[in-house]
C-alpha atoms as a PDB file:
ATOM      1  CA  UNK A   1       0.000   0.000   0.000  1.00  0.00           C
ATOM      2  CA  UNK A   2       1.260   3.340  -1.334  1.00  0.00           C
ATOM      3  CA  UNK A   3       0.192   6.798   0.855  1.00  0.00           C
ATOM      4  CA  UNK A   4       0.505  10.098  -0.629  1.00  0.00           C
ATOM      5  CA  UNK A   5      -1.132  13.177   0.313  1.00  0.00           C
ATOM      6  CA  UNK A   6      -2.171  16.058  -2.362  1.00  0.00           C
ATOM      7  CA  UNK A   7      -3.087  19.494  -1.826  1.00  0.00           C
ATOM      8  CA  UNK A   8      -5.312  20.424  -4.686  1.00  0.00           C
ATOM      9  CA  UNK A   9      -7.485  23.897  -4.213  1.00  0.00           C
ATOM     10  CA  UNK A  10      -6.455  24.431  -0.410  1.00  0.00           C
ATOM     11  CA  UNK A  11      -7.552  20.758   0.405  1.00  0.00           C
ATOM     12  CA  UNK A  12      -5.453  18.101   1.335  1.00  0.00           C
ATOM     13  CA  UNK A  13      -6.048  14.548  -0.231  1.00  0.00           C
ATOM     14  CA  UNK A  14      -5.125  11.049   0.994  1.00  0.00           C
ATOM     15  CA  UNK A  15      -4.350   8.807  -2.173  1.00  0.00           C
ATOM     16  CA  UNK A  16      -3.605   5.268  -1.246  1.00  0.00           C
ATOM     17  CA  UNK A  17      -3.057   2.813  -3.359  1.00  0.00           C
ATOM     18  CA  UNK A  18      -3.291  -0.953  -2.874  1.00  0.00           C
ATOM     19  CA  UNK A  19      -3.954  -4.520  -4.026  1.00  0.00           C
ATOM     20  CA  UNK A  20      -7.455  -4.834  -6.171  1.00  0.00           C
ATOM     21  CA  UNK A  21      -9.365  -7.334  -4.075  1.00  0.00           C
ATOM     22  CA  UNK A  22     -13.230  -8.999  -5.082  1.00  0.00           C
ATOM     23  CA  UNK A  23     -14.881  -6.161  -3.516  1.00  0.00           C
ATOM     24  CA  UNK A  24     -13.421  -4.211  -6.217  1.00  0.00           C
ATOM     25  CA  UNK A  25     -14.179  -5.556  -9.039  1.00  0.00           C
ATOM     26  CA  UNK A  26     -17.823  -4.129  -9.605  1.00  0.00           C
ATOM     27  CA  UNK A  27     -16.188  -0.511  -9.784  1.00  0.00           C
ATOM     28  CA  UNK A  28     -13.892  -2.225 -12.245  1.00  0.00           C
ATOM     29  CA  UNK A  29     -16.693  -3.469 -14.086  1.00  0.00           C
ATOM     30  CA  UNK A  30     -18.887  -0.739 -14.115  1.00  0.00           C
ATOM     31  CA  UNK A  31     -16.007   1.587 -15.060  1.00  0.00           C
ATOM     32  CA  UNK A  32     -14.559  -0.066 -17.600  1.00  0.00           C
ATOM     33  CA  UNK A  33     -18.050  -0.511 -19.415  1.00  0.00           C
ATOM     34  CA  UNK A  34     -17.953   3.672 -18.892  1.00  0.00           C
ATOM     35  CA  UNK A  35     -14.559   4.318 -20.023  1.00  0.00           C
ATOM     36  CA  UNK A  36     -13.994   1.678 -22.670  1.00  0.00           C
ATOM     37  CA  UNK A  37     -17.254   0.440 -23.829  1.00  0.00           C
ATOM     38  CA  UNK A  38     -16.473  -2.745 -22.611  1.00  0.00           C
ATOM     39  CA  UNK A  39     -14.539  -4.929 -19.678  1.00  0.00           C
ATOM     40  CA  UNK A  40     -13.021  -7.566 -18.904  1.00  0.00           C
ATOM     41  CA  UNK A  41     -15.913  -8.890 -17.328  1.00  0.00           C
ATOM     42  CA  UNK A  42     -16.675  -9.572 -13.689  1.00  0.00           C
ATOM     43  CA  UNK A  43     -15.165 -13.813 -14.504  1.00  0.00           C
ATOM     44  CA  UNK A  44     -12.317 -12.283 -15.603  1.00  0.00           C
ATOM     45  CA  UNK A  45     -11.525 -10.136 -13.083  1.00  0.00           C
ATOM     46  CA  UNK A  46     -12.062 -12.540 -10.097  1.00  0.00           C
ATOM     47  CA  UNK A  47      -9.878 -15.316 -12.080  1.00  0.00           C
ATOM     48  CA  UNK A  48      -7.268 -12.929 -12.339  1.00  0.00           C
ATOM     49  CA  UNK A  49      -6.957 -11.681  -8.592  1.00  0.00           C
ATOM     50  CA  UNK A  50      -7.733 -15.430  -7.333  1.00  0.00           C
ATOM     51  CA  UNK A  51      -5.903 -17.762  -9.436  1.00  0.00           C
ATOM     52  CA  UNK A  52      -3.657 -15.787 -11.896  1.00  0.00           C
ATOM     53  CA  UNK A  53       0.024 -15.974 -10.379  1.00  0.00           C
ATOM     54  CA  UNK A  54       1.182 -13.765 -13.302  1.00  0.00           C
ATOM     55  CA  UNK A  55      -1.039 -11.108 -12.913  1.00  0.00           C
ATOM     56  CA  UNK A  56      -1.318  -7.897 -10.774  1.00  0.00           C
ATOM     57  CA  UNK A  57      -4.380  -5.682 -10.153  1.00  0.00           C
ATOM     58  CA  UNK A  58      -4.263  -2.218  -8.074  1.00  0.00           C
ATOM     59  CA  UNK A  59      -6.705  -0.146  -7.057  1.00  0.00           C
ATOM     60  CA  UNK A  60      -6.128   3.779  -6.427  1.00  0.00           C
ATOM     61  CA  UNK A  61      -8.409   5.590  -3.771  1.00  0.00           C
ATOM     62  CA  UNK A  62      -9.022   9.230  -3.115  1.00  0.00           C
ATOM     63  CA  UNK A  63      -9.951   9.688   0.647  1.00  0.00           C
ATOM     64  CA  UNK A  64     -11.668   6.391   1.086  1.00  0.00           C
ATOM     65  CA  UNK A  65     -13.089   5.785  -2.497  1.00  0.00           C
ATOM     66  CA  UNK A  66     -12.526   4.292  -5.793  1.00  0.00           C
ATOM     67  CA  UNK A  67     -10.279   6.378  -8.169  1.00  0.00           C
ATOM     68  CA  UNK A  68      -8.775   4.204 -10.798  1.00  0.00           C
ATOM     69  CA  UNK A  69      -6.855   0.829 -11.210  1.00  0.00           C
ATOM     70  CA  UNK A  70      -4.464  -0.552 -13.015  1.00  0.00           C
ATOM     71  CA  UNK A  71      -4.053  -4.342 -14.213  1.00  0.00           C
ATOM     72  CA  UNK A  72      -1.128  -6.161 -15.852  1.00  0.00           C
ATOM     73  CA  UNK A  73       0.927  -9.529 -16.686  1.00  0.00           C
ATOM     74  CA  UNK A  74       3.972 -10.708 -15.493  1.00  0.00           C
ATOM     75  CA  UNK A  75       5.278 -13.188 -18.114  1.00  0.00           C
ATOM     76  CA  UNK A  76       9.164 -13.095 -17.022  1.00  0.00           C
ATOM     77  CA  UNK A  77      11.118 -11.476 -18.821  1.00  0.00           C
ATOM     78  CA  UNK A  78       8.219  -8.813 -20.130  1.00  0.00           C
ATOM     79  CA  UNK A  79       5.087  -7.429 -18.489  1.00  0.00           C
ATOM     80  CA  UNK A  80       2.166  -5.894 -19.687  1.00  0.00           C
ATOM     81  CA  UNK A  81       0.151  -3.523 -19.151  1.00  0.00           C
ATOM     82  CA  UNK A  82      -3.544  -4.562 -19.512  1.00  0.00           C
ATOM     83  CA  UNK A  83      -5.868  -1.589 -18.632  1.00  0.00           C
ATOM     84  CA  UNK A  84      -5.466   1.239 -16.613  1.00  0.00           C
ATOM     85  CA  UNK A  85      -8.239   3.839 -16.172  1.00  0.00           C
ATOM     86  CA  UNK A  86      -8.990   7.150 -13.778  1.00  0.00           C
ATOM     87  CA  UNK A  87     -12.807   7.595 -12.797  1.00  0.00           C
ATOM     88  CA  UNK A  88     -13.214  10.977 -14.851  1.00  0.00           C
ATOM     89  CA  UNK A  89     -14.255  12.858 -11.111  1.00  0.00           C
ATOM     90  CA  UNK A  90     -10.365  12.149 -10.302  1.00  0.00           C
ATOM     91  CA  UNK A  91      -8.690  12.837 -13.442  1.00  0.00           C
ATOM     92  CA  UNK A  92      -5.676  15.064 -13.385  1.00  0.00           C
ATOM     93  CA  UNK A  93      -4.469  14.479  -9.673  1.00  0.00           C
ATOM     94  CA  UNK A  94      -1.639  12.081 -10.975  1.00  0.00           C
ATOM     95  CA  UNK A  95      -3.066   8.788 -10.321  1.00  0.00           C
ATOM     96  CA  UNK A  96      -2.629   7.376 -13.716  1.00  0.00           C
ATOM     97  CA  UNK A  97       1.088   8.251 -13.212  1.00  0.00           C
ATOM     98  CA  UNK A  98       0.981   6.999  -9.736  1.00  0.00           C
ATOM     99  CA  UNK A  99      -0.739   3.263 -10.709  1.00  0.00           C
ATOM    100  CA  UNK A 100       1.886   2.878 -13.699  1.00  0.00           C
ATOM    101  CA  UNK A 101       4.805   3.842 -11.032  1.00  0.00           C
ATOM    102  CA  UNK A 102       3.938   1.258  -8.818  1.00  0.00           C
ATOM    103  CA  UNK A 103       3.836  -1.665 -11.798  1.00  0.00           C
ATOM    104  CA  UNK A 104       7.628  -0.106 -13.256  1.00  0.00           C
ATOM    105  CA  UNK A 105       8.470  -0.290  -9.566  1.00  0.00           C
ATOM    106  CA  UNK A 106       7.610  -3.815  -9.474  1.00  0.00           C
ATOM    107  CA  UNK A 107       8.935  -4.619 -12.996  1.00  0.00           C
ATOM    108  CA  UNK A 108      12.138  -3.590 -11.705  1.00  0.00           C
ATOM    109  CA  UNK A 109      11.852  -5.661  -8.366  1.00  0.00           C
ATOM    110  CA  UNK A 110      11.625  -8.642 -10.528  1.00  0.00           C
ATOM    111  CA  UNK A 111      13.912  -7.785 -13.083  1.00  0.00           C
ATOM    112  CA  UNK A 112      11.713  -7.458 -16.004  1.00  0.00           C
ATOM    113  CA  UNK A 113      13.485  -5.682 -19.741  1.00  0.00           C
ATOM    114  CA  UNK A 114      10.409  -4.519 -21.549  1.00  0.00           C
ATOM    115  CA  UNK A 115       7.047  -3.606 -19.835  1.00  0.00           C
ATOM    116  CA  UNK A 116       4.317  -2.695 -22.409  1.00  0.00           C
ATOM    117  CA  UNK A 117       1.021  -1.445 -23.380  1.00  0.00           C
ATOM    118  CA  UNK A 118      -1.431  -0.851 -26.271  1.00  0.00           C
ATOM    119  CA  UNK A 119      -3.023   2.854 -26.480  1.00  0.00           C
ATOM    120  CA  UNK A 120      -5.845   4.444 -28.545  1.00  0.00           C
ATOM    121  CA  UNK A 121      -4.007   6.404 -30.984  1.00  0.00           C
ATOM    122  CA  UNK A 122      -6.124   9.158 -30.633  1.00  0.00           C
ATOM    123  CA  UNK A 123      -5.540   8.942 -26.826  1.00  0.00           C
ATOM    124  CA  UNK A 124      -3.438  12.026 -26.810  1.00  0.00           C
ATOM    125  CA  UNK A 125      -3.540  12.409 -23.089  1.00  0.00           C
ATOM    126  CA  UNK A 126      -2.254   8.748 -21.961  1.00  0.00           C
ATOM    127  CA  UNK A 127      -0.142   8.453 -24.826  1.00  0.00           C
ATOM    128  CA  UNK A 128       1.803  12.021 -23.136  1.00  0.00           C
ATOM    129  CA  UNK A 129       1.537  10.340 -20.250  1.00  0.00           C
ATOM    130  CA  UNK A 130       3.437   7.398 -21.209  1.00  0.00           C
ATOM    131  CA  UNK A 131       6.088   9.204 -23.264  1.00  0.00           C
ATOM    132  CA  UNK A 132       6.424  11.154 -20.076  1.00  0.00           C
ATOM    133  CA  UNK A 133       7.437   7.821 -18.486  1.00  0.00           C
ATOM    134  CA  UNK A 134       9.823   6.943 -21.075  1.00  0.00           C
ATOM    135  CA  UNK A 135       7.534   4.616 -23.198  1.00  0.00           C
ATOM    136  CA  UNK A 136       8.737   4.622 -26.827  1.00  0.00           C
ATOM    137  CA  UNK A 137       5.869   3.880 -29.518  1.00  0.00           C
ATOM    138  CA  UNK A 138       7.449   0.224 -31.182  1.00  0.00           C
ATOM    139  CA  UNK A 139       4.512  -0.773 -33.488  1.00  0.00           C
ATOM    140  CA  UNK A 140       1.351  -0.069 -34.638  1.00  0.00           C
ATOM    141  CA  UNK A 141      -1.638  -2.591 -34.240  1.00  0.00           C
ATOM    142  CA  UNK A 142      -3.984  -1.855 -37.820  1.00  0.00           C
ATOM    143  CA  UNK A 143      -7.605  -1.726 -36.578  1.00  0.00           C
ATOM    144  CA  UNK A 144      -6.484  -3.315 -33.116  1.00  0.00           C
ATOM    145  CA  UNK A 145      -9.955  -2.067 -31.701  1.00  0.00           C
ATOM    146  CA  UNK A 146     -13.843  -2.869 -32.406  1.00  0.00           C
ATOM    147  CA  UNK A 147     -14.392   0.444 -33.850  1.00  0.00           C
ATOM    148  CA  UNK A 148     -11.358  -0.133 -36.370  1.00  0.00           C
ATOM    149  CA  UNK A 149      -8.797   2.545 -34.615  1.00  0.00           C
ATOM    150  CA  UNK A 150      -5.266   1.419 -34.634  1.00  0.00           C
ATOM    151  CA  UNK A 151      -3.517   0.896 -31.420  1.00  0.00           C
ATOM    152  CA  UNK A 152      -0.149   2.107 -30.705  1.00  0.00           C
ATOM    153  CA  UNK A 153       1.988  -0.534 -29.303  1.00  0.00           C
ATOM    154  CA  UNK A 154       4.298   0.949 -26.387  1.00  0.00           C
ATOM    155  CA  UNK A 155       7.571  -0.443 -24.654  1.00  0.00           C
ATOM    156  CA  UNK A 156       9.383   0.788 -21.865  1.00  0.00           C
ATOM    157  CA  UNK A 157      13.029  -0.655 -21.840  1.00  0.00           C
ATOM    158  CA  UNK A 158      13.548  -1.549 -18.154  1.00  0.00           C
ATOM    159  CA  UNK A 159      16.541  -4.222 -18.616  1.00  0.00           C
ATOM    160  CA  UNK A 160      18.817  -1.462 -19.361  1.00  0.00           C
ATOM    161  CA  UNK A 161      17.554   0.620 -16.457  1.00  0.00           C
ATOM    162  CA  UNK A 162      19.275  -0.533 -13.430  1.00  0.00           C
END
């Protein structure tokens, strides 16, 4: 569990995040359907946290409720990034930056080399985001999405890191 506290308009803010657990995953659910248009589904979800040794799930919270998460795979020697969203009410506080910290943190706990994601080109905000964290676009994905909008494929070269 992660603690930070954020002064935003005069107020301070307790942003904590921790380990996604069951109770989460109907925010999950419901948020991803918001955000995305569609989720991994509820199965999905509680597979992952219960039985999935690879994977790790995080939830961010903002004084006591649900922010944003963050899922991913650890397939040693790579990890990837899954989904990561910010409930809209919380966007611009630094959570997104904060969830994807705490997965680089952990890539380099385990030695990973490459961590890496697929983003929306027209995403412009995540895809700063991600640049801002050293993510270099590697590859597009041609119609990658239901709609038919090309995803940009994203690495972050953590092997040479040390």
């Amino acid at each position: 569990m992660k603690l930070q506290r954020k002064e935003t308009n005069g107020d301070l803010m307790d942003i904590i995040i921790r380990k996604m657990d069951l109770s989460d995953i109907p925010y999950v659910y419901q948020e991803e359907l918001k955000i995305f248009g569609k989720s991994l589904g509820e199965k999905t979800l509680y597979n992952e946290i219960m039985y999935n040794d690879m994977s790790r799930y995080f939830i961010a919270l903002v004084d006591g409720k649900r922010a944003g998460y963050i899922g991913s795979w650890f397939t040693l020697p790579n990890a990837e990034i899954l989904n990561v969203f910010v409930s809209d009410k919380y966007r611009g506080l630094g959570i997104g930056q904060q969830l994807m910290q705490i997965v680089i943190e952990i890539c380099n706990e385990q030695n990973i080399e490459q961590l890496t994601l697929e983003v929306r080109r027209s995403n412009e905000y995540a895809m700063k985001l991600y640049n801002q964290l050293r993510f270099k676009e590697v590859a597009i994905r041609k119609k990658y999405y239901e709609d038919g909008e090309d995803a940009v494929l994203m690495a972050l070269e953590l092997g040479v890191i040390k």
